[in-house]
C-alpha atoms as a PDB file:
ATOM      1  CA  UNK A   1     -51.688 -15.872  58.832  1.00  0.00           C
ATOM      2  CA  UNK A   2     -50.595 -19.531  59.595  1.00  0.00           C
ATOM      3  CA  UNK A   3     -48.343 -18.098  62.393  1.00  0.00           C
ATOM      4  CA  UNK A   4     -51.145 -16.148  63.950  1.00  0.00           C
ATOM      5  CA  UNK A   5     -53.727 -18.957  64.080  1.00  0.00           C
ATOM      6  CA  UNK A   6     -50.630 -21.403  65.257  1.00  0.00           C
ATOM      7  CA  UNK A   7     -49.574 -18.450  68.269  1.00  0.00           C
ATOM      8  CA  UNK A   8     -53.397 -18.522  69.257  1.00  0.00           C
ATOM      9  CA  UNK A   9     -53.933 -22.251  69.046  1.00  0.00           C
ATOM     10  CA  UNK A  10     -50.370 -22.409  71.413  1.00  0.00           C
ATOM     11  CA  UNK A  11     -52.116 -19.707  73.822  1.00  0.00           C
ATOM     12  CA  UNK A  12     -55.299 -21.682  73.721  1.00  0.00           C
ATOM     13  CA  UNK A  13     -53.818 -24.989  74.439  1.00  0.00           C
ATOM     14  CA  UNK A  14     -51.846 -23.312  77.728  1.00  0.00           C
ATOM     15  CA  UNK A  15     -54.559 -21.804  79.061  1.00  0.00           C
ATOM     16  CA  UNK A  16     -57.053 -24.427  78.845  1.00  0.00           C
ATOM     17  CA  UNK A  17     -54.723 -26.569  80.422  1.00  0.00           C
ATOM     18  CA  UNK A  18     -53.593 -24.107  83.230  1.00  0.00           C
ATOM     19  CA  UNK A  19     -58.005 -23.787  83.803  1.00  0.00           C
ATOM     20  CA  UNK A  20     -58.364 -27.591  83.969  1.00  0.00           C
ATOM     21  CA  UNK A  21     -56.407 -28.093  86.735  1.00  0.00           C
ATOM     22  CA  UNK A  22     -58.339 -27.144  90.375  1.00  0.00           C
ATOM     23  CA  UNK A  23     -56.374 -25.777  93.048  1.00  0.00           C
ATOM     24  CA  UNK A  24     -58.156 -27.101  95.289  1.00  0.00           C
ATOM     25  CA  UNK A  25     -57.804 -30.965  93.750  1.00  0.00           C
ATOM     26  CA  UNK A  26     -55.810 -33.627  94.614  1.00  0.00           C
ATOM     27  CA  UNK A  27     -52.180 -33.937  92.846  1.00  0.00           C
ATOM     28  CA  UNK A  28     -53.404 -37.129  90.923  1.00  0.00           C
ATOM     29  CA  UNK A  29     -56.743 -35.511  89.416  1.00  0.00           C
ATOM     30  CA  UNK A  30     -56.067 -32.934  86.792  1.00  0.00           C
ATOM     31  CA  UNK A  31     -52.467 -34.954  85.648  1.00  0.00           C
ATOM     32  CA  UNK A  32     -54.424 -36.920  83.131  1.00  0.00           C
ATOM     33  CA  UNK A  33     -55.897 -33.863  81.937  1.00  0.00           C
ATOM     34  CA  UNK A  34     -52.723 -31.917  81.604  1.00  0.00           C
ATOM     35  CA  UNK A  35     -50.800 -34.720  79.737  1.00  0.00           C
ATOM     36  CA  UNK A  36     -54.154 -35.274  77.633  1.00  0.00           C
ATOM     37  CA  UNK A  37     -54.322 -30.944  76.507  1.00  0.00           C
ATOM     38  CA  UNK A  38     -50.070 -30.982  76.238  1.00  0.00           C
ATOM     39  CA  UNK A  39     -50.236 -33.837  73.920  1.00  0.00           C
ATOM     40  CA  UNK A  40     -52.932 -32.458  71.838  1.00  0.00           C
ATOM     41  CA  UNK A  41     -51.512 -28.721  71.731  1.00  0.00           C
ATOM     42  CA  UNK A  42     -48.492 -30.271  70.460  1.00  0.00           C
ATOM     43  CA  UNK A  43     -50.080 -32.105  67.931  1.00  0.00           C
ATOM     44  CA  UNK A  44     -51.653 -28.891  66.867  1.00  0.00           C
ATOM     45  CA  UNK A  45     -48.891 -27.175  66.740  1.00  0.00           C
ATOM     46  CA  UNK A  46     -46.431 -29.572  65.169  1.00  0.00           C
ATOM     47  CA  UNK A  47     -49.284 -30.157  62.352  1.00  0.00           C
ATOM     48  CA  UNK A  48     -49.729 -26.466  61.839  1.00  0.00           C
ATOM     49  CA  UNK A  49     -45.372 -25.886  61.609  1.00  0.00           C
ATOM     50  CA  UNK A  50     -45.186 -29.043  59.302  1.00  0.00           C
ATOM     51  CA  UNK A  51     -48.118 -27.702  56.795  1.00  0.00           C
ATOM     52  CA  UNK A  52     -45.996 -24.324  56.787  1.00  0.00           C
ATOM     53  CA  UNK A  53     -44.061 -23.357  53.557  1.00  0.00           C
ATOM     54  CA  UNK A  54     -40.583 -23.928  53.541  1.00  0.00           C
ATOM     55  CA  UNK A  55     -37.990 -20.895  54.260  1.00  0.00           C
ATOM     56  CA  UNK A  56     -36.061 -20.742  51.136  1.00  0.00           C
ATOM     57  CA  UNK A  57     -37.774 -19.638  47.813  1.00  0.00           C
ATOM     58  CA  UNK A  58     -38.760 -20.811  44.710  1.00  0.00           C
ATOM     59  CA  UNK A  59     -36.730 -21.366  41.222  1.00  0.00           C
ATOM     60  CA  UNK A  60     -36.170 -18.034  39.853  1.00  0.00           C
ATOM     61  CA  UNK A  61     -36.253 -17.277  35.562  1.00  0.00           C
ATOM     62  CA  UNK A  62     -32.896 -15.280  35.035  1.00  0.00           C
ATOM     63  CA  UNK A  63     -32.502 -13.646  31.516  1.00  0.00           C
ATOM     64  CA  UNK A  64     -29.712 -13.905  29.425  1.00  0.00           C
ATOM     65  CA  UNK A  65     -27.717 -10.495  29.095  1.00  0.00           C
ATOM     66  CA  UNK A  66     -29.358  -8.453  25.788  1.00  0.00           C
ATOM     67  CA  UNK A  67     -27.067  -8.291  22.675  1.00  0.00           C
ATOM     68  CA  UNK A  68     -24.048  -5.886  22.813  1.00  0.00           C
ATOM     69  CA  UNK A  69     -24.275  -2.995  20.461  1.00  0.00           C
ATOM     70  CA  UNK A  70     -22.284  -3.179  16.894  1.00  0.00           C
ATOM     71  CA  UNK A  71     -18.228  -3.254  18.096  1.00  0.00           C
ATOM     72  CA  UNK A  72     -18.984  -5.292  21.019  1.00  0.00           C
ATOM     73  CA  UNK A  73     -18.925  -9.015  22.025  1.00  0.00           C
ATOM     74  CA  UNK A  74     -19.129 -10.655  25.489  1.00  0.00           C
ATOM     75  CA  UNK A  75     -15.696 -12.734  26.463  1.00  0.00           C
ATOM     76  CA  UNK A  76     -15.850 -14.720  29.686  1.00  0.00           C
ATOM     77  CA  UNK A  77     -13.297 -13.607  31.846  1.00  0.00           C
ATOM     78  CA  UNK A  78     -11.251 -15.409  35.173  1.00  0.00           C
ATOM     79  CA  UNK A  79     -10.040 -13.579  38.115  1.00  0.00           C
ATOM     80  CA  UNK A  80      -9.189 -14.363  41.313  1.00  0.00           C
ATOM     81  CA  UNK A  81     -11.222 -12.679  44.102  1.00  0.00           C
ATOM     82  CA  UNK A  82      -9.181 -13.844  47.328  1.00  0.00           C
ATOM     83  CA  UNK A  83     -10.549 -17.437  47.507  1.00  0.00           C
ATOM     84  CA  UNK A  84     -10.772 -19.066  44.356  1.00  0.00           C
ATOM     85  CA  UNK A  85     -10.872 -18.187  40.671  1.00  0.00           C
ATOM     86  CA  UNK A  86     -13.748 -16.997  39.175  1.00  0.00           C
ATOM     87  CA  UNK A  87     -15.225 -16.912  35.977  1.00  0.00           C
ATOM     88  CA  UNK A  88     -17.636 -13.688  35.062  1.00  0.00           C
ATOM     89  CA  UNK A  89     -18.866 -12.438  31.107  1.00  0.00           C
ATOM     90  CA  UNK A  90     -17.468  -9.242  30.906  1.00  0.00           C
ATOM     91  CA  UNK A  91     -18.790  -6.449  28.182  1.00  0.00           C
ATOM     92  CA  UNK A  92     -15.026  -5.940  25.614  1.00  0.00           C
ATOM     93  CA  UNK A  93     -16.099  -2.908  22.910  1.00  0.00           C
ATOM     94  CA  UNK A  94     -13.365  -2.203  20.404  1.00  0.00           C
END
């Protein structure tokens, strides 16, 4: 929704500056106008990217594996998986 209202506000900004400027007028008469609408587009556009959420997510709850069944314990394990070693819980039933 933020993106829509930004895309419109961006479309708005363009085309009232593209309106304000005669083509007819002099080259020094609508500059002040065009600087004054780009400033203020970008304003409104920068505000509306900055108030935006960020790209990543938030901190996620992860659960601790459920208890094996009678015969069973977890044993942390290392193996190497081409780049480093690594160290995984791995399920050992007897």
């Amino acid at each position: 929704m933020k993106k829509t209202v930004a895309a419109l506000l961006a479309v708005a900004t363009v085309a009232g500056s593209l309106v304000s400027v005669a083509p007819a007028a002099q080259a020094h008469d609508g500059v002040g106008a065009g600087i004054a609408a780009g400033l203020l587009g970008g304003a409104i556009v920068g505000g509306a990217i900055a108030a935006s959420r960020p790209a990543y997510g938030g901190p996620v709850y992860v659960a601790e594996p459920a208890p094996p069944p009678y015969g069973c314990y977890w044993q942390r394990q290392r193996y190497w998986d081409g780049y480093g070693w690594v160290i995984r819980p791995v399920r050992v039933c007897y």
